[in-house]
PDB file of N, CA and C in Angstrom:
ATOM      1  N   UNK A   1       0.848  -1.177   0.000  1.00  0.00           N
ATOM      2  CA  UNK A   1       0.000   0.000   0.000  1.00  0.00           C
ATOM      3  C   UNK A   1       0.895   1.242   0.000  1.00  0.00           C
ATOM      4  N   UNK A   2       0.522   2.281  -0.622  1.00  0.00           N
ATOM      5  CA  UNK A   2       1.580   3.618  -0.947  1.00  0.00           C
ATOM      6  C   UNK A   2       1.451   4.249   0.541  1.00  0.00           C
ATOM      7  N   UNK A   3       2.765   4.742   0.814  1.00  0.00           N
ATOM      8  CA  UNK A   3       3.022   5.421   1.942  1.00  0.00           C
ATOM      9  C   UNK A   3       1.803   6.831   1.825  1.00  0.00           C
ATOM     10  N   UNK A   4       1.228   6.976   1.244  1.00  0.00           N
ATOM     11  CA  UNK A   4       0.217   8.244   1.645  1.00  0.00           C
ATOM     12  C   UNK A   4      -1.079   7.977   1.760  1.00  0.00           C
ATOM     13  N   UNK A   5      -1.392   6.937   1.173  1.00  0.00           N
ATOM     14  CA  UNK A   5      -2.614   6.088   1.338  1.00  0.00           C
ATOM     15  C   UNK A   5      -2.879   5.763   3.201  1.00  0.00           C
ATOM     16  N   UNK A   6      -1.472   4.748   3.798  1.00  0.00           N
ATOM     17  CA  UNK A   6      -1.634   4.911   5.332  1.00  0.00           C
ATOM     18  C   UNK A   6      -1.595   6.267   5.877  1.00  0.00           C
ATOM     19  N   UNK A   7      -1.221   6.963   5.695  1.00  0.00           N
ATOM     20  CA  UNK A   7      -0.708   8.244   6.275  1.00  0.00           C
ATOM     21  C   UNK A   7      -2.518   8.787   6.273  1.00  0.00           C
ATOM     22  N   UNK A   8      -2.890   8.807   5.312  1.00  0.00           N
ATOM     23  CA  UNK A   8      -4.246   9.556   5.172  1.00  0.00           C
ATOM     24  C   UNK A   8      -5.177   8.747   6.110  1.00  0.00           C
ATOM     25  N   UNK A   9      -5.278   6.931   6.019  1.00  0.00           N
ATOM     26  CA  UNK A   9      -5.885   6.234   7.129  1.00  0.00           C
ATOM     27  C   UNK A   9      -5.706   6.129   8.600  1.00  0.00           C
ATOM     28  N   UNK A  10      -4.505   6.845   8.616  1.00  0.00           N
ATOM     29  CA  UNK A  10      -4.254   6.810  10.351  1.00  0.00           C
ATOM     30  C   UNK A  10      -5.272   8.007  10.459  1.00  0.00           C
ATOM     31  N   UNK A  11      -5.047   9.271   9.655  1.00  0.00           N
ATOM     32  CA  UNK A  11      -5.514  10.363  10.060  1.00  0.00           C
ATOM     33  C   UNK A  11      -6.786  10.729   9.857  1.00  0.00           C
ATOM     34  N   UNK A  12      -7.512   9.783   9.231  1.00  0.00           N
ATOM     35  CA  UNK A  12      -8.834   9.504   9.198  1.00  0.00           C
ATOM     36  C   UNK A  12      -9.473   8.864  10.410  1.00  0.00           C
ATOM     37  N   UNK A  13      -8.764   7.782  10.919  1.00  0.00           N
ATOM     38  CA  UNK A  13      -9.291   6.772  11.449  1.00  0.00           C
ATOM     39  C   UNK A  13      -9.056   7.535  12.952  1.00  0.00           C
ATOM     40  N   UNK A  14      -8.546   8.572  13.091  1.00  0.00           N
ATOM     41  CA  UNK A  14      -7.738   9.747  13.892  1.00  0.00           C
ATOM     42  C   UNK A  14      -9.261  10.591  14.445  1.00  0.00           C
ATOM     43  N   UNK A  15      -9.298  10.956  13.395  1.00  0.00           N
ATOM     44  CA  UNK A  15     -10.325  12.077  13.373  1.00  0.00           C
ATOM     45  C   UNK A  15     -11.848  11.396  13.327  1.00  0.00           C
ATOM     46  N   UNK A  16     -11.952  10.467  13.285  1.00  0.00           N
ATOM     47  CA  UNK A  16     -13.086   9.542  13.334  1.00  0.00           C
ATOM     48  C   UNK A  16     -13.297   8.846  14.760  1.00  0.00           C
ATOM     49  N   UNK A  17     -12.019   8.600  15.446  1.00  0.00           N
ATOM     50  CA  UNK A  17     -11.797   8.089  16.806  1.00  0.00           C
ATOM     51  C   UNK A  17     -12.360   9.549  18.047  1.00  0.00           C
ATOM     52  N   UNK A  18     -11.666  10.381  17.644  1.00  0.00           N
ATOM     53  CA  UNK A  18     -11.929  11.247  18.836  1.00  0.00           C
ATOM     54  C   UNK A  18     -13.616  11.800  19.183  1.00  0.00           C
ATOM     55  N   UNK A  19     -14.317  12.108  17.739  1.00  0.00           N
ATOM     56  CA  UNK A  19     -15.419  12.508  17.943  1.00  0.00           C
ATOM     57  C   UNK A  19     -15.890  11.543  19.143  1.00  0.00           C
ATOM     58  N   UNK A  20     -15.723   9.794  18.564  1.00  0.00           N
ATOM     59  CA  UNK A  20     -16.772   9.381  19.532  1.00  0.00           C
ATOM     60  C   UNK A  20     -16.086   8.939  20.495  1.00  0.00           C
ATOM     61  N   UNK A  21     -15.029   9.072  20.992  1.00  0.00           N
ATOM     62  CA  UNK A  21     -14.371   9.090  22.471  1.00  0.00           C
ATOM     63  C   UNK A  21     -15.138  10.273  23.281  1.00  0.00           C
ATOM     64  N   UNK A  22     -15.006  11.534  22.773  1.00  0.00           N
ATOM     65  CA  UNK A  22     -15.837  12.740  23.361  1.00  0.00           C
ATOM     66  C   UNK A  22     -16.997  12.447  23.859  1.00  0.00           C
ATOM     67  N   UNK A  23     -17.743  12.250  22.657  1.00  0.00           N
ATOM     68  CA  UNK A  23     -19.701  12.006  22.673  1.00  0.00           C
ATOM     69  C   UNK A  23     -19.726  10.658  23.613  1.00  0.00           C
ATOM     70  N   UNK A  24     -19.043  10.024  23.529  1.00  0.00           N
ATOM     71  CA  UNK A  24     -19.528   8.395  23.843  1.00  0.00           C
ATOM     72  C   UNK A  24     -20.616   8.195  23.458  1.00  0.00           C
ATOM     73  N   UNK A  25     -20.493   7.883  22.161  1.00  0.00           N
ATOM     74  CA  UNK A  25     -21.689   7.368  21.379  1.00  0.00           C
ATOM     75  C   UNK A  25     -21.908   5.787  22.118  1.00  0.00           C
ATOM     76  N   UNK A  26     -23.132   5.766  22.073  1.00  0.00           N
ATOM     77  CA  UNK A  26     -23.883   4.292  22.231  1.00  0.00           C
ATOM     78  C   UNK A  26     -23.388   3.005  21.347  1.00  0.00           C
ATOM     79  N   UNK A  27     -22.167   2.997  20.583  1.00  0.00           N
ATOM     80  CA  UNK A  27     -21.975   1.921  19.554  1.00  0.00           C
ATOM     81  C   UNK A  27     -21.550   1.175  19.450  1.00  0.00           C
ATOM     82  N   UNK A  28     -21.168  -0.324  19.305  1.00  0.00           N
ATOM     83  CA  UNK A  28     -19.974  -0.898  19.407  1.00  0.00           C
ATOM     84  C   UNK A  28     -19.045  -1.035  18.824  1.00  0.00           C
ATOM     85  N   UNK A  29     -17.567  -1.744  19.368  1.00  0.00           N
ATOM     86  CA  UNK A  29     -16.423  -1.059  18.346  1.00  0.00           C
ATOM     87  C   UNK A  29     -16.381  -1.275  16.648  1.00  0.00           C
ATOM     88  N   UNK A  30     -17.240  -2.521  16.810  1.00  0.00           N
ATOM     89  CA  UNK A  30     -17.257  -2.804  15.391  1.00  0.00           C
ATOM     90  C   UNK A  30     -18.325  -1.964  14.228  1.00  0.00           C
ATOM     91  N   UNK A  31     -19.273  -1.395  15.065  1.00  0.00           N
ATOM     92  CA  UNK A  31     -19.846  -0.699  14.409  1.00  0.00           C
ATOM     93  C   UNK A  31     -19.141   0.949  13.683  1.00  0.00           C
ATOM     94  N   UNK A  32     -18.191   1.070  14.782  1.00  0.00           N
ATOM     95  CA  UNK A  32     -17.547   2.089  14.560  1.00  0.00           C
ATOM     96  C   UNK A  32     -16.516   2.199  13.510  1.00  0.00           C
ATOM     97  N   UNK A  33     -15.897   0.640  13.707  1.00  0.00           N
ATOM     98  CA  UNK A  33     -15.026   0.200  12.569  1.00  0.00           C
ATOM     99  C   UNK A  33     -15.256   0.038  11.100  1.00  0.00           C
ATOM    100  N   UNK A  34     -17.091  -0.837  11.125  1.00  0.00           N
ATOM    101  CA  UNK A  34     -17.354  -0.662   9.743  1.00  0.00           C
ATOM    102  C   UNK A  34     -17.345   0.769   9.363  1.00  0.00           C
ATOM    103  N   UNK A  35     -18.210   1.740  10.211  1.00  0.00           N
ATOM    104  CA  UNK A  35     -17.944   3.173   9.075  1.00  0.00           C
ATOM    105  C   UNK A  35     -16.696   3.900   9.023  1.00  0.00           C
ATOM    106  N   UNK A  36     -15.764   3.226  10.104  1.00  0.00           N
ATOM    107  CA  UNK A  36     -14.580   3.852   9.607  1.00  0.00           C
ATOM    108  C   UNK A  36     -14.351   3.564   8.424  1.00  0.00           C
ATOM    109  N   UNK A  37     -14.309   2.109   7.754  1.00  0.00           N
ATOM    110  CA  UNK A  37     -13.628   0.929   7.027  1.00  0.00           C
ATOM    111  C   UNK A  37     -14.719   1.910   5.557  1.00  0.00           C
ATOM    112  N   UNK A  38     -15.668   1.987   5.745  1.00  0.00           N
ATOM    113  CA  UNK A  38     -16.856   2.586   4.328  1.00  0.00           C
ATOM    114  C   UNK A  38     -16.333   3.683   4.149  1.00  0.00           C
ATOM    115  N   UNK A  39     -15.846   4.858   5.003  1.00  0.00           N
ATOM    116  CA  UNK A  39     -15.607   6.266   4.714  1.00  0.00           C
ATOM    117  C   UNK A  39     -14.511   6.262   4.514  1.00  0.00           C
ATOM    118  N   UNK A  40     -13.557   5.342   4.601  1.00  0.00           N
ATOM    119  CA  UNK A  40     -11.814   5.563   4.362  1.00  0.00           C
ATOM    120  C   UNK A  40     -11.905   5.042   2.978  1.00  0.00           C
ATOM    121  N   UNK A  41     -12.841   4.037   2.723  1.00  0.00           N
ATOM    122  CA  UNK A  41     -12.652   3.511   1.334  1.00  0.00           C
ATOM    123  C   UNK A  41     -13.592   4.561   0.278  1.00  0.00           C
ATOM    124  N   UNK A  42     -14.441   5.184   0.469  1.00  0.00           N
ATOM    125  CA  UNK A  42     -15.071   6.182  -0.168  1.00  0.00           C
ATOM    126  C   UNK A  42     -14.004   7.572   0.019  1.00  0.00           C
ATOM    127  N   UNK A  43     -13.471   7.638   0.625  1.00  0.00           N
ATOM    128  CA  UNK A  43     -12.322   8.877   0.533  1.00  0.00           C
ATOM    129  C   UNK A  43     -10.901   8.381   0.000  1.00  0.00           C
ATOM    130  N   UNK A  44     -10.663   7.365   0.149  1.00  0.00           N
ATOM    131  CA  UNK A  44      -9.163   6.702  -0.707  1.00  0.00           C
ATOM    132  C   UNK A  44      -9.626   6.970  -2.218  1.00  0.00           C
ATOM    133  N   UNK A  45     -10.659   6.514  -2.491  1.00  0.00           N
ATOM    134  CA  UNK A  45     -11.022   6.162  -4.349  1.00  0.00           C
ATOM    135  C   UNK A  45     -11.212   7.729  -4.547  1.00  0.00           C
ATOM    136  N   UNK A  46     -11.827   8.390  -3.946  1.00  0.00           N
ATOM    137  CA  UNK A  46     -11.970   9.670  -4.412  1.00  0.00           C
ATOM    138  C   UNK A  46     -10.778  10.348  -4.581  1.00  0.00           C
ATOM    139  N   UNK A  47     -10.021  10.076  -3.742  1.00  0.00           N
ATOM    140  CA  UNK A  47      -7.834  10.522  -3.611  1.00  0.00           C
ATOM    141  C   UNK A  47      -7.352  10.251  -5.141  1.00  0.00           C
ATOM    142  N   UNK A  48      -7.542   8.787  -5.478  1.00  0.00           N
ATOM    143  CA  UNK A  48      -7.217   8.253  -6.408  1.00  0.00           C
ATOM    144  C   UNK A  48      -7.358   8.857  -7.788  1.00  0.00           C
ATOM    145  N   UNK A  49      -9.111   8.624  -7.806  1.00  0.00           N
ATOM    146  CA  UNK A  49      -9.738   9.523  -8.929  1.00  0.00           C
ATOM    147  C   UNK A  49      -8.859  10.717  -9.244  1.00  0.00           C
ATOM    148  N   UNK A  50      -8.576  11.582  -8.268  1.00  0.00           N
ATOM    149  CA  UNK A  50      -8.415  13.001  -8.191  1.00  0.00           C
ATOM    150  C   UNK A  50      -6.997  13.075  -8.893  1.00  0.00           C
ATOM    151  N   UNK A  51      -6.141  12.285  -8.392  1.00  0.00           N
ATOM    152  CA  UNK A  51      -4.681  12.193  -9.038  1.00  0.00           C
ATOM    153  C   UNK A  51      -4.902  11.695 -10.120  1.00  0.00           C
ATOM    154  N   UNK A  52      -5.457  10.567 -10.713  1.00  0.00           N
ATOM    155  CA  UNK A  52      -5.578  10.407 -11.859  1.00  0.00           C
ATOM    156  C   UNK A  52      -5.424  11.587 -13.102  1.00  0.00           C
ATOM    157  N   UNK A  53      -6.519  11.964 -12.503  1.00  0.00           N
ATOM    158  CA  UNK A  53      -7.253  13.541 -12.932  1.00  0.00           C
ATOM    159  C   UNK A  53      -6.103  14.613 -13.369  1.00  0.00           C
ATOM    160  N   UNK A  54      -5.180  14.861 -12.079  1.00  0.00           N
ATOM    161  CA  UNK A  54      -4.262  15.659 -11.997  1.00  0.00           C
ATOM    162  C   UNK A  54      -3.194  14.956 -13.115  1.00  0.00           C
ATOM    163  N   UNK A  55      -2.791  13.791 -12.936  1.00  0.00           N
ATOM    164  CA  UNK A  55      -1.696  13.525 -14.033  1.00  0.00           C
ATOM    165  C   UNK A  55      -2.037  13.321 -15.404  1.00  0.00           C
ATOM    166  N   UNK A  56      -3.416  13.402 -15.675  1.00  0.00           N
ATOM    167  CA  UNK A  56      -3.722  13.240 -17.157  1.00  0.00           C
ATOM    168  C   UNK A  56      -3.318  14.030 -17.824  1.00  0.00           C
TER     169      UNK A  56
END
């Protein structure tokens, strides 16, 4: 996996962690994990797309 691809998932999975440490949402971890796991993969492809884009 490209070194900016993790870099962007820590800092997703970053900024996705604290909200619900704060709130203490009602959820369990795995629930939290799938939408981490849906929104990192809907924001990676969109990364992707975008460079594509840029190097055409």
């Amino acid at each position: 996996m490209n070194k900016r691809y993790i870099k962007v998932l820590g800092l997703y999975t970053l900024s996705t962690l604290i909200p619900a440490v704060i709130f203490s949402e009602e959820e369990s971890a795995a629930n939290w994990a799938a939408k981490t796991a849906a929104g990192y993969g809907i924001f990676a492809y969109g990364l992707k797309v975008m460079t594509k884009r840029k190097n055409a």
